[in-house]
Protein backbone atom coordinates (compact mmCIF):
# COMPACT_ATOMS: atom_id res chain seq x y z
CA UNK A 1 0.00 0.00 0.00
CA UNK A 2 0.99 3.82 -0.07
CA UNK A 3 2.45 3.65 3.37
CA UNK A 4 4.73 0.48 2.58
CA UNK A 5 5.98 2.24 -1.09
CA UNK A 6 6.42 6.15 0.27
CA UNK A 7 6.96 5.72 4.31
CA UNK A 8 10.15 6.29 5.74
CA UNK A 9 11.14 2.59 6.73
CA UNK A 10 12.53 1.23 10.18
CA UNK A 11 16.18 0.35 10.85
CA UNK A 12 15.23 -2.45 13.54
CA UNK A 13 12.45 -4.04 11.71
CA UNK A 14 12.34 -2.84 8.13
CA UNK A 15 8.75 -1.87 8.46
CA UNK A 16 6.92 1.51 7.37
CA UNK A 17 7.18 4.11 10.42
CA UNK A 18 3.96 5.56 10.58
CA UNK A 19 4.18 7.85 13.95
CA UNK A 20 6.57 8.73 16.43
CA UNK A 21 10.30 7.32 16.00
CA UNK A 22 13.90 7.97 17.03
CA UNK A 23 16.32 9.18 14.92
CA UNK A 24 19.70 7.51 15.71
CA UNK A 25 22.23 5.71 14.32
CA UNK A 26 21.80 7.08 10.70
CA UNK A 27 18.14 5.89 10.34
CA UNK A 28 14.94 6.10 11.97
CA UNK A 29 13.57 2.96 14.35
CA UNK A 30 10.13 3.01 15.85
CA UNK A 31 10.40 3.62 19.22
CA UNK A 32 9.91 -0.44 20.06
CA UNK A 33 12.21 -1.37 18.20
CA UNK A 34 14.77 0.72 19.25
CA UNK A 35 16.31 -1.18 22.23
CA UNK A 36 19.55 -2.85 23.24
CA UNK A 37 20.20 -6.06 19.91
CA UNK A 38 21.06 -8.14 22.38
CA UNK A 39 19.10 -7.98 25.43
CA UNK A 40 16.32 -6.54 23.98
CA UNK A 41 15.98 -3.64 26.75
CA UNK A 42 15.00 -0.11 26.31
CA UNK A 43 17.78 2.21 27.26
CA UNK A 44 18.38 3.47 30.59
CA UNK A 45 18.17 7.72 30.07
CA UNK A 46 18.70 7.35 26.18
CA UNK A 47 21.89 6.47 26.51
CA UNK A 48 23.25 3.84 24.13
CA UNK A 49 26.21 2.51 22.50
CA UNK A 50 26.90 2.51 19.00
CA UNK A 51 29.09 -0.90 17.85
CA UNK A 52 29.15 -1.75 13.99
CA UNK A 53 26.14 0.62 13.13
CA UNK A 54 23.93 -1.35 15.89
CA UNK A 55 22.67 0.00 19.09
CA UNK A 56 23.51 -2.42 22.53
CA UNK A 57 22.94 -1.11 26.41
CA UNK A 58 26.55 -0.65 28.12
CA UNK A 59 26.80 -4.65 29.36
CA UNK A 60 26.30 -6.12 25.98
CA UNK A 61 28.45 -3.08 24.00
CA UNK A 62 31.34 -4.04 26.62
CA UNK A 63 30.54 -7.95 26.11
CA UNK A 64 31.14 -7.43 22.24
CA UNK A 65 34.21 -5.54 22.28
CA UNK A 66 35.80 -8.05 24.76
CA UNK A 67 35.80 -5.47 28.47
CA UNK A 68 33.45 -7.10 30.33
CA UNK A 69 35.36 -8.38 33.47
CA UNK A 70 35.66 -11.74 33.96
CA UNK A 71 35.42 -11.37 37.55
CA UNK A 72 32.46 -8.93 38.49
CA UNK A 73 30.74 -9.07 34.96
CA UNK A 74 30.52 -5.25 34.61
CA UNK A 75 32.61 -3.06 32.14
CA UNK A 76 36.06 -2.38 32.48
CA UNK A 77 36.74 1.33 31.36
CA UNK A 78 39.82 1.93 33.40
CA UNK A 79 42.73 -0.28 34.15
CA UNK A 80 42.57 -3.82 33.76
CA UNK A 81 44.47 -7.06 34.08
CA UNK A 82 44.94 -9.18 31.48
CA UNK A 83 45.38 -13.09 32.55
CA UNK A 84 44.18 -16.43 31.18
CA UNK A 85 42.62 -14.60 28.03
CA UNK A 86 40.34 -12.59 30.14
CA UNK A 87 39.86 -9.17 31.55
CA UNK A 88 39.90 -8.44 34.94
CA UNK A 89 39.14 -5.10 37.68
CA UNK A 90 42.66 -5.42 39.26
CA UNK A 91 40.63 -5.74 42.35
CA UNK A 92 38.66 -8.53 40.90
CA UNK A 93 41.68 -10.57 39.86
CA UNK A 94 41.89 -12.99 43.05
CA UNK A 95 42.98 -15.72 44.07
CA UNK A 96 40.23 -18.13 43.77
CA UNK A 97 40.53 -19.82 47.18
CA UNK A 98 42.07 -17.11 49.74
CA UNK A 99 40.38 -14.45 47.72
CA UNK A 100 43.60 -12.17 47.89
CA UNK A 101 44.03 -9.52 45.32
CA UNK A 102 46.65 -11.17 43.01
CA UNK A 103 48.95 -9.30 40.55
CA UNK A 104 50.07 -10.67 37.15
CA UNK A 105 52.82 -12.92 36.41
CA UNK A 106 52.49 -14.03 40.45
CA UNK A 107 49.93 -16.49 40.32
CA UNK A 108 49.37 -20.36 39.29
CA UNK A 109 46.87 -21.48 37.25
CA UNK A 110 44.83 -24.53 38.03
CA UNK A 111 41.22 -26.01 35.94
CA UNK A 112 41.37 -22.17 34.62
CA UNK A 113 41.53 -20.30 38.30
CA UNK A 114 44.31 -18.36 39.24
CA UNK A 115 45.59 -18.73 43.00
CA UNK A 116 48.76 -17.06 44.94
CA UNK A 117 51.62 -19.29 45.42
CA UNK A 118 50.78 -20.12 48.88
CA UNK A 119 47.22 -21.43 47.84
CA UNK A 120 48.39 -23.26 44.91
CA UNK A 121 51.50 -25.05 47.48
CA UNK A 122 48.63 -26.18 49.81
CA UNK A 123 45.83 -27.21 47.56
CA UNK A 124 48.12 -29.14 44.67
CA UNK A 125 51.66 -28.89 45.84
């Protein structure tokens, strides 16, 4: 019909926009369908984050680009360990049976857990 032919179309669903919308991301996206690709979630305030032309909430941006911490499971967006091929809070990188705060290169790894010499000694020493 003359809406489907003429209407300005949706990014998210590809559908004719008929009423209100939001403007973002070089298109317009009924307001439904403009949520988080992932999680499905409108955004908290407005805010969003922009990754490959797609919008995602702050947890799932940070879970595409690899920042997530392995530890907490919240973004990293200041310093951060690297260990094991995973991101840590240097306050979240612990042992993982004294729960000490462990630094990198001073740890053992065992079944993919880092522990402090000590811990490591004791439990497979």
């Amino acid at each position: 019909d003359y809406f489907d032919l003429f209407a300005p179309k949706c990014a998210g669903c590809n559908r004719a926009i008929m009423e209100n919308y939001v403007s973002a991301l070089n298109g317009q996206w009924h307001s439904s369908c403009f949520v988080c690709r992932d999680c499905r979630q409108p955004f908290q305030g407005g805010s969003f984050f922009d990754h490959e032309g797609l919008p995602y909430c702050e947890t799932h941006y940070h879970a595409k680009r690899g920042s997530l911490c392995a530890g907490c499971h919240k973004p990293i967006t200041g310093r951060c360990i690297t260990a094991m091929f995973r991101k840590f809070h240097p306050e979240h990188f612990v042992c993982a049976f004294c729960l000490r705060q462990l630094n990198k290169g001073t740890f053992k790894e065992q079944n993919d857990k880092p522990y402090c010499h000590g811990c490591f000694e004791k439990l497979f020493g």
